[in-house]
C-alpha atoms as a PDB file:
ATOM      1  CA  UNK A   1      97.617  70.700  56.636  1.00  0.00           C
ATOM      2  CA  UNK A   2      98.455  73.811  58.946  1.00  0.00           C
ATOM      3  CA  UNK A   3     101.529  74.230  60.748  1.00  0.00           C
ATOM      4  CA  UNK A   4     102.692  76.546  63.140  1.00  0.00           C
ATOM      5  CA  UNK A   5     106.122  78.166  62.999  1.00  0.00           C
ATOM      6  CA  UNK A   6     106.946  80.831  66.025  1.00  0.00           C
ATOM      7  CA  UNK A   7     109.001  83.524  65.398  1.00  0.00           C
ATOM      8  CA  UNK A   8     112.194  82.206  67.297  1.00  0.00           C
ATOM      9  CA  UNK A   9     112.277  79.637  64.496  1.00  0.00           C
ATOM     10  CA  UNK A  10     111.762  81.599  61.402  1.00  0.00           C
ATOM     11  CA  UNK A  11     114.753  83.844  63.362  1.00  0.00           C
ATOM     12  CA  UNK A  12     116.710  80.827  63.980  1.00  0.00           C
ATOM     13  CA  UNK A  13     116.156  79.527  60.139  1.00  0.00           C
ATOM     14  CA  UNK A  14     117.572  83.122  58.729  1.00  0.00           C
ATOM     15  CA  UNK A  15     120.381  83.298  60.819  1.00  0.00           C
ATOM     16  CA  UNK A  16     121.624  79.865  59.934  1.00  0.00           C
ATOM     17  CA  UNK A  17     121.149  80.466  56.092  1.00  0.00           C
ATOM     18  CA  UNK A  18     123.018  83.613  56.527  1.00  0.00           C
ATOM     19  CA  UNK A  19     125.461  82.058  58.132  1.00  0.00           C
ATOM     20  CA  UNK A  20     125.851  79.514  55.345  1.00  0.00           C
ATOM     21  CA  UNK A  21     126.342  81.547  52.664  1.00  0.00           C
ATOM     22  CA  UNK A  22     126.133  79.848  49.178  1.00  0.00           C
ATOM     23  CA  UNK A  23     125.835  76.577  50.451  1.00  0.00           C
ATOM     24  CA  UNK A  24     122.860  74.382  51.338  1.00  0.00           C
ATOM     25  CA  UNK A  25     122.492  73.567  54.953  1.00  0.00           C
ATOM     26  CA  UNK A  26     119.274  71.587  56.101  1.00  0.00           C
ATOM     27  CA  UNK A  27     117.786  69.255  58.781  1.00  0.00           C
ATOM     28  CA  UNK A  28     114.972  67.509  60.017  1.00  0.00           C
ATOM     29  CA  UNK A  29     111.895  69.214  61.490  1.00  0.00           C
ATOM     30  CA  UNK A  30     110.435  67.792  65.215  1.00  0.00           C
ATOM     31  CA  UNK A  31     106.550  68.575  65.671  1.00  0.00           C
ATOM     32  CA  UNK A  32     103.320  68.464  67.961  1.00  0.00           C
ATOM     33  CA  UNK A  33      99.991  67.420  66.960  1.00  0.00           C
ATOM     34  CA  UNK A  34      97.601  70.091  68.412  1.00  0.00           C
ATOM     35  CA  UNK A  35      94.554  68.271  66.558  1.00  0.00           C
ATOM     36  CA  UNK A  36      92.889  67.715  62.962  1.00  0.00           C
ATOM     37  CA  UNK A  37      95.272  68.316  60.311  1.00  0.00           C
ATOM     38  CA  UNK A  38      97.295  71.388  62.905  1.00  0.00           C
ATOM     39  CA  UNK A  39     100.616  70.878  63.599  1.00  0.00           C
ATOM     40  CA  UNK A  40     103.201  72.771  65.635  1.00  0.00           C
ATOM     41  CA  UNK A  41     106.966  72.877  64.956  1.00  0.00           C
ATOM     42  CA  UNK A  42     108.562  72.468  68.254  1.00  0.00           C
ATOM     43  CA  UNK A  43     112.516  72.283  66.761  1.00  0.00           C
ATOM     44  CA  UNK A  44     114.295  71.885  63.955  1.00  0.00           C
ATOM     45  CA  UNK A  45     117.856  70.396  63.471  1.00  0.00           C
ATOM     46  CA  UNK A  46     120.520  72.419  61.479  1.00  0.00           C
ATOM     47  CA  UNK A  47     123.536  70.389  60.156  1.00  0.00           C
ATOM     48  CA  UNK A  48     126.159  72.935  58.510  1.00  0.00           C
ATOM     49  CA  UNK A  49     127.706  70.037  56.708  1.00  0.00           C
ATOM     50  CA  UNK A  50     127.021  67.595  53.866  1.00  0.00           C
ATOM     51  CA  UNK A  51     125.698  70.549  51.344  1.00  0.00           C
ATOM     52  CA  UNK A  52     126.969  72.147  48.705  1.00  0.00           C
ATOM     53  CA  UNK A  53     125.748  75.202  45.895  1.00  0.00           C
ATOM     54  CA  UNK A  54     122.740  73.047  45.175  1.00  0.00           C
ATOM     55  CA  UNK A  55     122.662  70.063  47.140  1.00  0.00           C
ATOM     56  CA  UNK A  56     122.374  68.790  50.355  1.00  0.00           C
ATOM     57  CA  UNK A  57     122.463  65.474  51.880  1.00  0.00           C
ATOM     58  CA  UNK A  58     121.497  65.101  55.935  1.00  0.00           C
ATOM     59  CA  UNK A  59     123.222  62.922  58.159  1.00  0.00           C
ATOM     60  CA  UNK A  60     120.509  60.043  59.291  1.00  0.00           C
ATOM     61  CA  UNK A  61     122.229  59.146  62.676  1.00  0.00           C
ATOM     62  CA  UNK A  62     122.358  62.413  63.622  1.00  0.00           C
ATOM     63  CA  UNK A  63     118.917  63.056  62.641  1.00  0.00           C
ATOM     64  CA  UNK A  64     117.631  59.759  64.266  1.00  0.00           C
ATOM     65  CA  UNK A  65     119.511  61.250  67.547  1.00  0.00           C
ATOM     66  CA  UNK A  66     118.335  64.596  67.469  1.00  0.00           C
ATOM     67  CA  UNK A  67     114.412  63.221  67.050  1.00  0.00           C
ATOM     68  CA  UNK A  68     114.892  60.283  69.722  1.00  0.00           C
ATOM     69  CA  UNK A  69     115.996  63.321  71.821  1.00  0.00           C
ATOM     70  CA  UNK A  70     113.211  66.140  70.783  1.00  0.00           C
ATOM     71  CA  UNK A  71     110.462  62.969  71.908  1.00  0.00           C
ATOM     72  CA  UNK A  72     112.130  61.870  75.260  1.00  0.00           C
ATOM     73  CA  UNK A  73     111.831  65.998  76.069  1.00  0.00           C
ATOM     74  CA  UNK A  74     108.594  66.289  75.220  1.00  0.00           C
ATOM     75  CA  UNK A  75     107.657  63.235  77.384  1.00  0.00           C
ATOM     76  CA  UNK A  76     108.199  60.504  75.082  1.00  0.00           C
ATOM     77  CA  UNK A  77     104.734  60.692  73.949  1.00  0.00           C
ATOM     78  CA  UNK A  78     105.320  60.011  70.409  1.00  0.00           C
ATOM     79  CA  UNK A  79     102.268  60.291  69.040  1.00  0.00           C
ATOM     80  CA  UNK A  80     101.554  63.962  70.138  1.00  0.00           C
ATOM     81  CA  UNK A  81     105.653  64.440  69.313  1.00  0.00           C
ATOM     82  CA  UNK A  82     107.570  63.247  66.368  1.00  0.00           C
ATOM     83  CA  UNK A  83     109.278  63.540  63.685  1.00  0.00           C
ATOM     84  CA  UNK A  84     107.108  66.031  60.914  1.00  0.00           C
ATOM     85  CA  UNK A  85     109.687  66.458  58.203  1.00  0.00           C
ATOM     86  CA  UNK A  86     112.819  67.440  56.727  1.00  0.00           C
ATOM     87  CA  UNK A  87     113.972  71.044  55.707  1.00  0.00           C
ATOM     88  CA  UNK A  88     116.984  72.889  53.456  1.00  0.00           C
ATOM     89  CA  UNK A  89     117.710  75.844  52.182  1.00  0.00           C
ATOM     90  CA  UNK A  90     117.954  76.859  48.542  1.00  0.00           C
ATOM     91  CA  UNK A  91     120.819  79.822  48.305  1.00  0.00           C
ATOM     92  CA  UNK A  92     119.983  80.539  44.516  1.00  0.00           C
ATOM     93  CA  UNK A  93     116.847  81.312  43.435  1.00  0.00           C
ATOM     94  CA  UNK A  94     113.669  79.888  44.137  1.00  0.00           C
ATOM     95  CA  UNK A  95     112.507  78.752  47.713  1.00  0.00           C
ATOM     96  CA  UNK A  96     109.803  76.007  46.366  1.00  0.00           C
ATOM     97  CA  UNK A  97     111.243  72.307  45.950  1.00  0.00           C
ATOM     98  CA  UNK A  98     113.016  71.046  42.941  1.00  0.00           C
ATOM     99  CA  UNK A  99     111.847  68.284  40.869  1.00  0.00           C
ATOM    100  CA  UNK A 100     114.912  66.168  43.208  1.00  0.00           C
ATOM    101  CA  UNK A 101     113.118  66.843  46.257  1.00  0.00           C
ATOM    102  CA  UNK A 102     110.096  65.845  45.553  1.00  0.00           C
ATOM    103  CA  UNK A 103     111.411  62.328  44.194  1.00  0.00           C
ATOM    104  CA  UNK A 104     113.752  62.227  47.719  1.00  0.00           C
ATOM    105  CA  UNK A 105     110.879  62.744  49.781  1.00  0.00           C
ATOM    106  CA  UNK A 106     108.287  60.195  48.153  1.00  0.00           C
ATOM    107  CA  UNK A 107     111.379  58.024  48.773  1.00  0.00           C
ATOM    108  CA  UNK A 108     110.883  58.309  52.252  1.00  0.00           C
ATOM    109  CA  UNK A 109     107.590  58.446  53.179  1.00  0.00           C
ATOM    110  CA  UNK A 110     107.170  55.327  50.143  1.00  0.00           C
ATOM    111  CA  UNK A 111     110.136  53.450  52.023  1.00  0.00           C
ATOM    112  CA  UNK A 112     108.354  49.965  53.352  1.00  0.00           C
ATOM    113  CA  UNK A 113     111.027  50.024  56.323  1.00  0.00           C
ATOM    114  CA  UNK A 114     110.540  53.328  57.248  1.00  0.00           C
ATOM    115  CA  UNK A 115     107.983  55.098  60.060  1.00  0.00           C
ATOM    116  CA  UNK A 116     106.970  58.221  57.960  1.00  0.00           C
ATOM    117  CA  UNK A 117     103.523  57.786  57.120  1.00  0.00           C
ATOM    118  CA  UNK A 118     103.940  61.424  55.743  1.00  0.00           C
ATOM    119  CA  UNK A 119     106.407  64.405  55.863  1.00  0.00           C
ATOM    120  CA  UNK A 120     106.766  67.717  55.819  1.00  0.00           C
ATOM    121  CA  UNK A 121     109.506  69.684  53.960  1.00  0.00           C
ATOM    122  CA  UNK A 122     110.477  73.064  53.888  1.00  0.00           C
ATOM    123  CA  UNK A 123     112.781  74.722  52.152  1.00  0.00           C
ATOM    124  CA  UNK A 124     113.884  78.331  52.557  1.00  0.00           C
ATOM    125  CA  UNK A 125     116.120  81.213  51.292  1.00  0.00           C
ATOM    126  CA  UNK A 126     117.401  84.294  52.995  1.00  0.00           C
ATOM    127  CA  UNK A 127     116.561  87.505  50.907  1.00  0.00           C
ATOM    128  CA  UNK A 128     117.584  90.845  51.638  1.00  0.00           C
ATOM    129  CA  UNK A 129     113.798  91.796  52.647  1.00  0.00           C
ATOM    130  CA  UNK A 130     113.168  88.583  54.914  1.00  0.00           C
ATOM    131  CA  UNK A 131     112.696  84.984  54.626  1.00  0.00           C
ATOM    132  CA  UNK A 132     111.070  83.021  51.916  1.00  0.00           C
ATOM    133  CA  UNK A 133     110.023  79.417  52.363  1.00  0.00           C
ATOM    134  CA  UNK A 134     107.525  77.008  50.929  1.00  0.00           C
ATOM    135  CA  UNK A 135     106.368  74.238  53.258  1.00  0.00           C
ATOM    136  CA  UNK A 136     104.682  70.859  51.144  1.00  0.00           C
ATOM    137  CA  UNK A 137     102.985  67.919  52.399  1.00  0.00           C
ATOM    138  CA  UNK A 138     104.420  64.095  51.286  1.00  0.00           C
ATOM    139  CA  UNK A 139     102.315  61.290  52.221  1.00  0.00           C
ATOM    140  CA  UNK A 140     102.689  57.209  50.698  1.00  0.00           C
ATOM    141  CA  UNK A 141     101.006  57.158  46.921  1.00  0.00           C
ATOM    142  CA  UNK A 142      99.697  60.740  46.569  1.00  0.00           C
ATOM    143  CA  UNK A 143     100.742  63.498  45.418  1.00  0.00           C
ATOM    144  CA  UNK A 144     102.726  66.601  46.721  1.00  0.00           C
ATOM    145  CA  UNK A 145     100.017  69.246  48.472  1.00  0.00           C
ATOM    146  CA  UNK A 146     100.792  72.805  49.848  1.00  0.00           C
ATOM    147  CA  UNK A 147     101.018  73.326  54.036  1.00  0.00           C
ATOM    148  CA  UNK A 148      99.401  76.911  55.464  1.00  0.00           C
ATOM    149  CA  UNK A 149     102.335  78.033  57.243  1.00  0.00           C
ATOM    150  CA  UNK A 150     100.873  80.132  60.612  1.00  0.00           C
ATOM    151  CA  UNK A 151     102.987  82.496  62.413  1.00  0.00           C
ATOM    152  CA  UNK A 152     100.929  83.763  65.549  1.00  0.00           C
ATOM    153  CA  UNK A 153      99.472  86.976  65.606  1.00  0.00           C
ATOM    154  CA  UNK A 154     101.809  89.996  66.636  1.00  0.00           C
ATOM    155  CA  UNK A 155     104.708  87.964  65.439  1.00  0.00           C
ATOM    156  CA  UNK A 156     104.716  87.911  61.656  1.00  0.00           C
ATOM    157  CA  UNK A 157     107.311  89.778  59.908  1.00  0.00           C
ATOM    158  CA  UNK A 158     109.577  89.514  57.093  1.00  0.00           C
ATOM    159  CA  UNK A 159     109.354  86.383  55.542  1.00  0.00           C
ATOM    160  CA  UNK A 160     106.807  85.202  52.650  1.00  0.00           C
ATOM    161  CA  UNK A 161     105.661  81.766  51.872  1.00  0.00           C
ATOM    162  CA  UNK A 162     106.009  80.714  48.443  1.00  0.00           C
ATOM    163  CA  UNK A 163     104.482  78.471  46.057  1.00  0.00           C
ATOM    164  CA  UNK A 164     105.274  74.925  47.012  1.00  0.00           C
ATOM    165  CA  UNK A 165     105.148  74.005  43.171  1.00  0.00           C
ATOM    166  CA  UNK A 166     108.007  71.630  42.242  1.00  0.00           C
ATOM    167  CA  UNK A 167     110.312  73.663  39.669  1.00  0.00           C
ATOM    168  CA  UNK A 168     112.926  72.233  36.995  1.00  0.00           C
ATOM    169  CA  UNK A 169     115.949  73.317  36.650  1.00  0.00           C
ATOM    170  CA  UNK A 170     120.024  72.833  36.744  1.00  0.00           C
ATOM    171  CA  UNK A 171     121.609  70.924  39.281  1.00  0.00           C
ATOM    172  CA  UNK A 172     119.343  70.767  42.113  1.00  0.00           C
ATOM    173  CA  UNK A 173     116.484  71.922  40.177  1.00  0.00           C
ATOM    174  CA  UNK A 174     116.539  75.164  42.085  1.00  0.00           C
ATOM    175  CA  UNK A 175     114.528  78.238  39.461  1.00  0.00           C
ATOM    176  CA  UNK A 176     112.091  81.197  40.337  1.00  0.00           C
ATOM    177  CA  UNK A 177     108.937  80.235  41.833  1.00  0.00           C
ATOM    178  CA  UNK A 178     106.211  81.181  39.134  1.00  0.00           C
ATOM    179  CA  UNK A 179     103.581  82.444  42.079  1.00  0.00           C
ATOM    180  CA  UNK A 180     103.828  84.280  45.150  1.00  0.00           C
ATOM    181  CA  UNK A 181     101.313  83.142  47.478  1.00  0.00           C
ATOM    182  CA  UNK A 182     101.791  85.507  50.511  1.00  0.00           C
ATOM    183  CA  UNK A 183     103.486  88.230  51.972  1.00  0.00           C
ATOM    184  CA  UNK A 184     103.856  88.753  56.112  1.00  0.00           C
ATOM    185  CA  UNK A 185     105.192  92.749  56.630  1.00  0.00           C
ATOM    186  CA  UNK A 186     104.726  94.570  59.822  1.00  0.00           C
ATOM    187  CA  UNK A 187     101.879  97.308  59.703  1.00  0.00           C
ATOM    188  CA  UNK A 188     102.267 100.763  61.396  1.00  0.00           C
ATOM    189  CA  UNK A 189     101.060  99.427  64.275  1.00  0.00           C
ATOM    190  CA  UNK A 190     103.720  96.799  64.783  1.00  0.00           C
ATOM    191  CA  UNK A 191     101.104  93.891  63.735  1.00  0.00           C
ATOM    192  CA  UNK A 192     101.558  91.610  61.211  1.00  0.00           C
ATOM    193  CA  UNK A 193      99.552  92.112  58.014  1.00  0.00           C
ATOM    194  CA  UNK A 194      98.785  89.312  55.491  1.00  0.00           C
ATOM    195  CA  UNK A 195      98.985  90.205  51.693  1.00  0.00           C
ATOM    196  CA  UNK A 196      97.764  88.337  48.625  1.00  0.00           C
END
């Protein structure tokens, strides 16, 4: 799967989890199907409540309302708009899911009364130098596979995707990341450069 994040939202995501602090903030992610296996993320939620140093548990009525709402704007076509996913952040540490997420979001796209027949979560960390996120793919009875995260051209800078590897830990699960995938940095000429 590809998805496409525009910079306002990558901006958006880093001032929130400043913001935040030390605590775990999150929501749920509202998308477009462009075609294939291409998605666009047209808004995401951000609920400053119900997380702590490593956890974080969204609110499902206001997550239910803020979806209804993100499909009635974009014409209430909800098959070309819809719900794609959850995200949170990770303050400490490692911006790839823990071992916790993973099992919470085969939970929901496995759920027999729920919609999901896959989602999307993302979770991300403010660093000093930029944003870090992973972005992983749940669908019913397989397992967990890595989303291409697409920033269009000219405006890609500082934030890195990270492996989307589930990693063990304390509490939330929440360690280092044992690969960097890649790196977005502006070049001298104000373009964003992709390194490996």
């Amino acid at each position: 799967m590809h998805l496409e994040i525009h910079a306002e939202h990558l901006h958006r995501l880093k001032v929130e989890l400043v913001r935040a602090g030390l605590r775990e903030i999150g929501g749920v992610l509202v998308g477009e199907h462009v075609g294939g296996d291409r998605f666009r993320l047209i808004d995401l939620s951000v609920q400053r409540r119900g997380g702590g140093r490593a956890h974080f548990k969204r609110d499902p009525v206001a997550a239910a309302r803020f979806v209804n709402a993100a499909i009635a704007r974009g014409g209430g076509d909800a098959t070309r708009v819809n719900y794609l996913g959850e995200w949170h952040s990770h303050p400490f540490l490692s911006a790839s899911p823990s071992i916790k997420d993973v099992r919470q979001m085969q939970e929901i796209v496995e759920d027999p009364e729920g919609i999901a027949t896959f989602s999307v979560l993302i979770v991300a960390s403010a660093r000093a130098n930029g944003l870090e996120m992973s972005a992983t793919l749940f669908r019913p009875q397989a397992g967990e596979e890595r989303v291409e995260i697409h920033v269009p051209d000219g405006e890609a800078k500082g934030w890195r995707q990270v492996s989307s590897a589930p990693v063990e830990g304390s509490g939330d699960g929440n360690q280092e990341a044992p690969v960097e995938v890649k790196s977005h940095k502006e070049n001298a000429n104000g373009n964003a450069s992709e390194q490996v």
